[in-house]
Every structure is written in structure tokens, then in C-alpha cells.
C-alpha atoms as a PDB file:
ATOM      1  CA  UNK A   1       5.009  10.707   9.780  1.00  0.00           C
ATOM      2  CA  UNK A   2       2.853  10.380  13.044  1.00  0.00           C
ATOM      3  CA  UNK A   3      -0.212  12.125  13.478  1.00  0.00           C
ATOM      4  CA  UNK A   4      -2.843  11.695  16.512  1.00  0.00           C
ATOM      5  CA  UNK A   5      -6.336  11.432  17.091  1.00  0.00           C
ATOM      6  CA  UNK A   6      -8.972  11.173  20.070  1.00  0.00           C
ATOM      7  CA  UNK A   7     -11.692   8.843  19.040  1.00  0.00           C
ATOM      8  CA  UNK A   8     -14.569   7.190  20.593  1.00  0.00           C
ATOM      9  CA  UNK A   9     -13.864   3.463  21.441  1.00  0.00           C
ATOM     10  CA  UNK A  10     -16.405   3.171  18.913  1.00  0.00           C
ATOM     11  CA  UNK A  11     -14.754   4.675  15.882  1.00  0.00           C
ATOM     12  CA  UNK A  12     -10.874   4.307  17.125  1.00  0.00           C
ATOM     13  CA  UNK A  13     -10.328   2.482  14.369  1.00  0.00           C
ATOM     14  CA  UNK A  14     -12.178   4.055  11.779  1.00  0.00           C
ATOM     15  CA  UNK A  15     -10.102   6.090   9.281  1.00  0.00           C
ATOM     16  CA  UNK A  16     -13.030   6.536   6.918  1.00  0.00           C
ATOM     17  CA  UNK A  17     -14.088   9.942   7.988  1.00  0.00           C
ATOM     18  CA  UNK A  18     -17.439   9.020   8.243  1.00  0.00           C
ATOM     19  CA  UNK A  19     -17.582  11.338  11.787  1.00  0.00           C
ATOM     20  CA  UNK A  20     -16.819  14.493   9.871  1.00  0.00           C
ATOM     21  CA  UNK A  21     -18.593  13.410   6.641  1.00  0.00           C
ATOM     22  CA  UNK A  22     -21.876  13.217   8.682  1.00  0.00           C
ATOM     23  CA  UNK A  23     -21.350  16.461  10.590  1.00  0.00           C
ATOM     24  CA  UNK A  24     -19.028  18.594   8.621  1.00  0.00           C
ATOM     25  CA  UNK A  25     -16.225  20.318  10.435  1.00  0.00           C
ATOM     26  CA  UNK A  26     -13.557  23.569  10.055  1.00  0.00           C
ATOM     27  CA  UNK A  27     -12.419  22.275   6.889  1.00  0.00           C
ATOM     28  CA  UNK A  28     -14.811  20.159   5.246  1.00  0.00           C
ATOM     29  CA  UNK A  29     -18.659  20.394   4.668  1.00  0.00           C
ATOM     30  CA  UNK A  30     -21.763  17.788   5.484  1.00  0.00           C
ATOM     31  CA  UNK A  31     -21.740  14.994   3.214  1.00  0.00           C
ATOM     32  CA  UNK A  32     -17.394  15.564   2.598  1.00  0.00           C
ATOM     33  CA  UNK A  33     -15.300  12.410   4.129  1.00  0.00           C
ATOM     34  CA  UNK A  34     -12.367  14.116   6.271  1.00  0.00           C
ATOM     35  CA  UNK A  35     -10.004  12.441   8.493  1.00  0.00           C
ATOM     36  CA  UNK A  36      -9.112  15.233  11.357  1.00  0.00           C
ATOM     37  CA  UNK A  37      -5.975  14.576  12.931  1.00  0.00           C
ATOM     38  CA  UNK A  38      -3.111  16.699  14.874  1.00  0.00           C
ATOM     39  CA  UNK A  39       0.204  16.804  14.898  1.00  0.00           C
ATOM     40  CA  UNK A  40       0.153  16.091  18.956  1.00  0.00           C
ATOM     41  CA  UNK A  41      -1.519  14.105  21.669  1.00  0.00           C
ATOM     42  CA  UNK A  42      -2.047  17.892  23.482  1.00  0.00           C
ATOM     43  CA  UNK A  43      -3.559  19.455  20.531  1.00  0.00           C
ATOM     44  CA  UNK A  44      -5.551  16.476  19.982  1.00  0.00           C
ATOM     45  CA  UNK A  45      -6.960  17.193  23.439  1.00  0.00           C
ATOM     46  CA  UNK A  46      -7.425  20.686  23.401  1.00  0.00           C
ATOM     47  CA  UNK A  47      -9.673  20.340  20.072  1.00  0.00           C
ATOM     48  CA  UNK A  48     -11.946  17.740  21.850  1.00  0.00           C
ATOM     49  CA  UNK A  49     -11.983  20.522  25.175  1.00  0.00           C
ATOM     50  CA  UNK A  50     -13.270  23.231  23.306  1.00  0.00           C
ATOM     51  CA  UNK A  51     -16.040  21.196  21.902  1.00  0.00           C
ATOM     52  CA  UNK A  52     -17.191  20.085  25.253  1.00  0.00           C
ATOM     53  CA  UNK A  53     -19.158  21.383  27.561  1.00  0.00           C
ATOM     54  CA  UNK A  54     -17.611  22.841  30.932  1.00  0.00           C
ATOM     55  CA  UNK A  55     -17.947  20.429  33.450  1.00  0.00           C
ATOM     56  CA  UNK A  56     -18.561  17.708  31.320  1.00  0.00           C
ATOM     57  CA  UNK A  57     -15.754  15.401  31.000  1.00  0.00           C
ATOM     58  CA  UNK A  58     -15.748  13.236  27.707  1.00  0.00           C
ATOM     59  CA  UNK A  59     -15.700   9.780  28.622  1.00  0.00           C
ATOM     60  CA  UNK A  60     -14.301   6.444  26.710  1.00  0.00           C
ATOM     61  CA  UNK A  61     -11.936   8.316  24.409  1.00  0.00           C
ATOM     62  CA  UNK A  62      -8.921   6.358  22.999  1.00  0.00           C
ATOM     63  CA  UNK A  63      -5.882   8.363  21.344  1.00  0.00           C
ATOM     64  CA  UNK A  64      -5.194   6.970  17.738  1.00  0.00           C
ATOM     65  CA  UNK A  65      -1.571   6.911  16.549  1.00  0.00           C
ATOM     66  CA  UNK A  66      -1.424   7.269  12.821  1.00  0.00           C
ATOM     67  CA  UNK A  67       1.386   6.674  10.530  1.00  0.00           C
ATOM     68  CA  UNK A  68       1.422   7.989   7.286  1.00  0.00           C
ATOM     69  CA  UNK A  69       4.587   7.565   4.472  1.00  0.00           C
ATOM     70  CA  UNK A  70       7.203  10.597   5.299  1.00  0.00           C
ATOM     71  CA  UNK A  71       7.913  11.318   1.661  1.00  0.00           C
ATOM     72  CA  UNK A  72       4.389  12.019   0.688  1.00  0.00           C
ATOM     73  CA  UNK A  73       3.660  14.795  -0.290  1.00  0.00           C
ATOM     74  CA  UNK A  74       0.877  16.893   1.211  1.00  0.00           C
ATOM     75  CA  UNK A  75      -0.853  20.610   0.903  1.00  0.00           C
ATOM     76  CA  UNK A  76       0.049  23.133   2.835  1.00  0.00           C
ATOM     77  CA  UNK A  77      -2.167  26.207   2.077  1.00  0.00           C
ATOM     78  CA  UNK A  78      -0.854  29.491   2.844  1.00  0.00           C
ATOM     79  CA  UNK A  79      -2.843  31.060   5.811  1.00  0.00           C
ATOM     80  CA  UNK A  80      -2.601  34.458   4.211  1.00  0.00           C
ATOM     81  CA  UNK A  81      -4.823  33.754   1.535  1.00  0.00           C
ATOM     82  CA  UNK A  82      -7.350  32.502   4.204  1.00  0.00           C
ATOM     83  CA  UNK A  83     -10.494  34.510   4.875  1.00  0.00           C
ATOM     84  CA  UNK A  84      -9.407  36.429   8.017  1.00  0.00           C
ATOM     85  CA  UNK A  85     -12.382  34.846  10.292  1.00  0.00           C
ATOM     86  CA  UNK A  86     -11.005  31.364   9.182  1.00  0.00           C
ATOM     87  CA  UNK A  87     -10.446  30.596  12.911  1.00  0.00           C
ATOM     88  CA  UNK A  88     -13.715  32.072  14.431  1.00  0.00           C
ATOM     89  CA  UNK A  89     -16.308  30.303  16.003  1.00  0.00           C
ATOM     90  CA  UNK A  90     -18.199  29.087  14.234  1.00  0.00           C
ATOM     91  CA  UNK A  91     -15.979  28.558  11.576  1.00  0.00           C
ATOM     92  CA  UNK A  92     -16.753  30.314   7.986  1.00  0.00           C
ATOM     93  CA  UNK A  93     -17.852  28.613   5.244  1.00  0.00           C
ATOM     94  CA  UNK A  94     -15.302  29.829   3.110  1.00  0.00           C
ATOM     95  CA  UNK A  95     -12.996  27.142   4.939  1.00  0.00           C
ATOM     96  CA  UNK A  96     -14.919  24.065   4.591  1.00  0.00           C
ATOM     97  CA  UNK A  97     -14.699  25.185   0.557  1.00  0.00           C
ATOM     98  CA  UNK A  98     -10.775  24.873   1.315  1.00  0.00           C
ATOM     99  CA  UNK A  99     -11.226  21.205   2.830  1.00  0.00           C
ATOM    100  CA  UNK A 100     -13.948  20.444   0.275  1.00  0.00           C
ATOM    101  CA  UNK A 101     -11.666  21.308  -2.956  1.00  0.00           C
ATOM    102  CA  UNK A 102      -8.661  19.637  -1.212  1.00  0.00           C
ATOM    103  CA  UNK A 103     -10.728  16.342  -1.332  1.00  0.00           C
ATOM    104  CA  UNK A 104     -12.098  16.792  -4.760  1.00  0.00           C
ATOM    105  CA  UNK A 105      -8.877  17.906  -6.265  1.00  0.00           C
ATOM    106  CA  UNK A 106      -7.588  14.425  -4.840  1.00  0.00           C
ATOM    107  CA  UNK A 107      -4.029  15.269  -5.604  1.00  0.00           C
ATOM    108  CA  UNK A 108      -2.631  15.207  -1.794  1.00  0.00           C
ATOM    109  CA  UNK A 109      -3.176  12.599   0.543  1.00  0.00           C
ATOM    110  CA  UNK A 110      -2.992  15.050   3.660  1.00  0.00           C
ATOM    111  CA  UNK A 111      -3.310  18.639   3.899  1.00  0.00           C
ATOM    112  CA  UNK A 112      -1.617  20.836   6.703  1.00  0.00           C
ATOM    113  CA  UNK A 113      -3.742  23.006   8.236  1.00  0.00           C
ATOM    114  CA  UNK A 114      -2.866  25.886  11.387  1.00  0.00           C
ATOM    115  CA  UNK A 115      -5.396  24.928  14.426  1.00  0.00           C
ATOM    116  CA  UNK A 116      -7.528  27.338  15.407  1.00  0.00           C
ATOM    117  CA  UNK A 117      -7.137  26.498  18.800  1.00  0.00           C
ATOM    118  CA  UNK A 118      -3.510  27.063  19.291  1.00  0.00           C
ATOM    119  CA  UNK A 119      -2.034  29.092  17.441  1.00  0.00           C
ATOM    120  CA  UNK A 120       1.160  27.827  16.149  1.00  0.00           C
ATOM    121  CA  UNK A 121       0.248  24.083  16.058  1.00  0.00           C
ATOM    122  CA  UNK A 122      -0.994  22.008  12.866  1.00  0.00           C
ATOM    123  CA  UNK A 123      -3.560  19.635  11.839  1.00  0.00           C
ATOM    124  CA  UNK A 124      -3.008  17.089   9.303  1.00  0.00           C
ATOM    125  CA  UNK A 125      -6.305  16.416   7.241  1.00  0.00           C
ATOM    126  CA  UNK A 126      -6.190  13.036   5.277  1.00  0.00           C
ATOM    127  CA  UNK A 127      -8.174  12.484   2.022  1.00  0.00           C
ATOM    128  CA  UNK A 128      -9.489   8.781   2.307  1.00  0.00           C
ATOM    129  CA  UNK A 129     -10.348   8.722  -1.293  1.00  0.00           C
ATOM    130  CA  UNK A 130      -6.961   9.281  -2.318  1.00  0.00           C
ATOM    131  CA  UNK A 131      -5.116   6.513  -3.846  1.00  0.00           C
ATOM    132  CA  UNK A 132      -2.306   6.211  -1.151  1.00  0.00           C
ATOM    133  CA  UNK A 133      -4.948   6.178   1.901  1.00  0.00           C
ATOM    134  CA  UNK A 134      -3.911   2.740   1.870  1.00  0.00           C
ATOM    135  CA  UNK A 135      -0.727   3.061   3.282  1.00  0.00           C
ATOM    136  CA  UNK A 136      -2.481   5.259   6.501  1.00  0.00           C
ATOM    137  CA  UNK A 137      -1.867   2.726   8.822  1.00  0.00           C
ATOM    138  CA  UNK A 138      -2.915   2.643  12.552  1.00  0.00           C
ATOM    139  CA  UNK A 139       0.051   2.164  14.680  1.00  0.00           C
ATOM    140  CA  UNK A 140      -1.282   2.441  18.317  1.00  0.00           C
ATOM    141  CA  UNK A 141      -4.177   2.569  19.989  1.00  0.00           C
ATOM    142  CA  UNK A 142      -4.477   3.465  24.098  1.00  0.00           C
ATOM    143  CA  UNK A 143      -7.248   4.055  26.300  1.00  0.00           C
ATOM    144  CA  UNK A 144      -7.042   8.127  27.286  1.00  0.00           C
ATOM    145  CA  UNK A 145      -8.833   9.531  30.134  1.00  0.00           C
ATOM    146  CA  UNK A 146      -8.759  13.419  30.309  1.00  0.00           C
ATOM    147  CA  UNK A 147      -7.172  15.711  32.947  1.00  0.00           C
ATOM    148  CA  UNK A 148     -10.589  16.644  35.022  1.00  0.00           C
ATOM    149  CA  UNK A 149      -9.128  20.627  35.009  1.00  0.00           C
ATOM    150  CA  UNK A 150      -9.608  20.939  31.999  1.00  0.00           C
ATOM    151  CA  UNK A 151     -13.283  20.662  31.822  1.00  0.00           C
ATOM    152  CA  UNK A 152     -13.699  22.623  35.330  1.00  0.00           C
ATOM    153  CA  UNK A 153     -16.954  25.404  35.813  1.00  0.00           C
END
């Protein structure tokens, strides 16, 4: 399966989840290794827009095609036993303990998670402790520069 990701030139390579380890996320806590990814290049955009500031457009992104095996399997939590402010902002606690337990648990390679952002759309959240992360390969990498509407006052 294919998943995407917008990454600093920097990190485009990176699958450690390092990013989200150091700054904790939606689904995972300071100090938890996460690899955030999205079932689309558009989602993958739209997450980066809403953490940016209006009229800032972020600058030297690439987008990441990921490959992971299609038979895996993976966890897909069922929204209704979320917290019903799971997709406030800022997010809850209660759904980095989801992320967090996913990646101690270590029985999935990826989780499946509904974005917050669009309703609708998935994430795909990769454990890079898991015993398979070796076969999360990096398929593609391309230079993206972002629609300047987007990030219009």
C-alpha cells in the first residue's frame, strides 16, 4: 500500500519518527516515535496548512511516497469509542494514549486513523519499532511547492 508524506528536505528520508517523537502529535505523546502519514498527496497538504501560519507559505517541502506490504495487517480503531473532542484543537490527551498504546502494544505495523482535518479521509500511523518496519520502503521522493491560496490572509 502507498501512503504520503510532506517532509522537510531535511528529514524526507527519515522514517524514524524522530519529528513526532520530539514534539508529540494527535496520536502520540513527547518522547513516542510515530511515523505520520496520509492516505493522499491532498490530505498530506491540508495537515501541513492548518499548522501554518496564514500568509506564511512553508518552503522546501518534498512529498514522500511510502510503500508498505498490502497484506499487513494494521489497526483500525473504531472512532466511536474515541473521546468525542478527539478531533479538537488542540487535540486531547486521551488520543495520544491511543497512539502511545498502539506503539507499545507493537502488534501492528500501521494504524488507521480518521483525520481530523477532513473528515472522511485517513491517516496511516507506522510503528518503527515494529519488526516489519523494515519492509517500509521509500518509493519516491519529489520536490513540492504549495498552492500560494492556500496560505492567503
Amino acid at each position: 500500500m502507498k501512503v504520503y508524506r510532506l517532509s522537510s528536505e531535511k528529514y524526507k528520508a527519515d522514517l524514524s519518527g524522530k519529528g513526532a517523537e520530539i514534539s508529540g502529535g494527535r496520536w502520540n505523546s513527547k518522547g513516542v516515535a510515530i511515523l505520520y502519514t496520509s492516505e493522499s498527496r491532498a490530505l498530506c497538504t491540508t495537515e501541513i496548512a492548518v499548522h501554518s501560519p496564514l500568509g506564511i507559505i512553508p518552503a522546501n517541502y518534498w512529498i514522500v511516497t511510502i510503500e508498505f506490504p498490502d497484506g499487513v495487517d494494521f489497526l483500525e480503531p473504531d472512532p466511536a469509542a474515541f473521546p468525542t473532542d478527539w478531533n479538537t484543537f488542540p487535540h486531547p490527551h486521551a488520543t495520544q494514549l491511543i497512539g502511545d498504546n498502539f506503539i507499545a502494544n507493537g502488534k501492528y505495523l500501521v494504524m488507521k486513523v480518521p483525520s481530523a482535518v477532513v473528515p472522511g479521509d485517513f491517516n496511516y500511523l507506522i510503528n518503527p519499532k515494529h519488526k516489519l518496519n523494515s519492509q517500509v520502503k521509500i518509493v519516491k521522493t519529489e520536490v513540492f511547492e504549495f498552492d500560494k491560496r492556500l496560505f492567503k490572509r
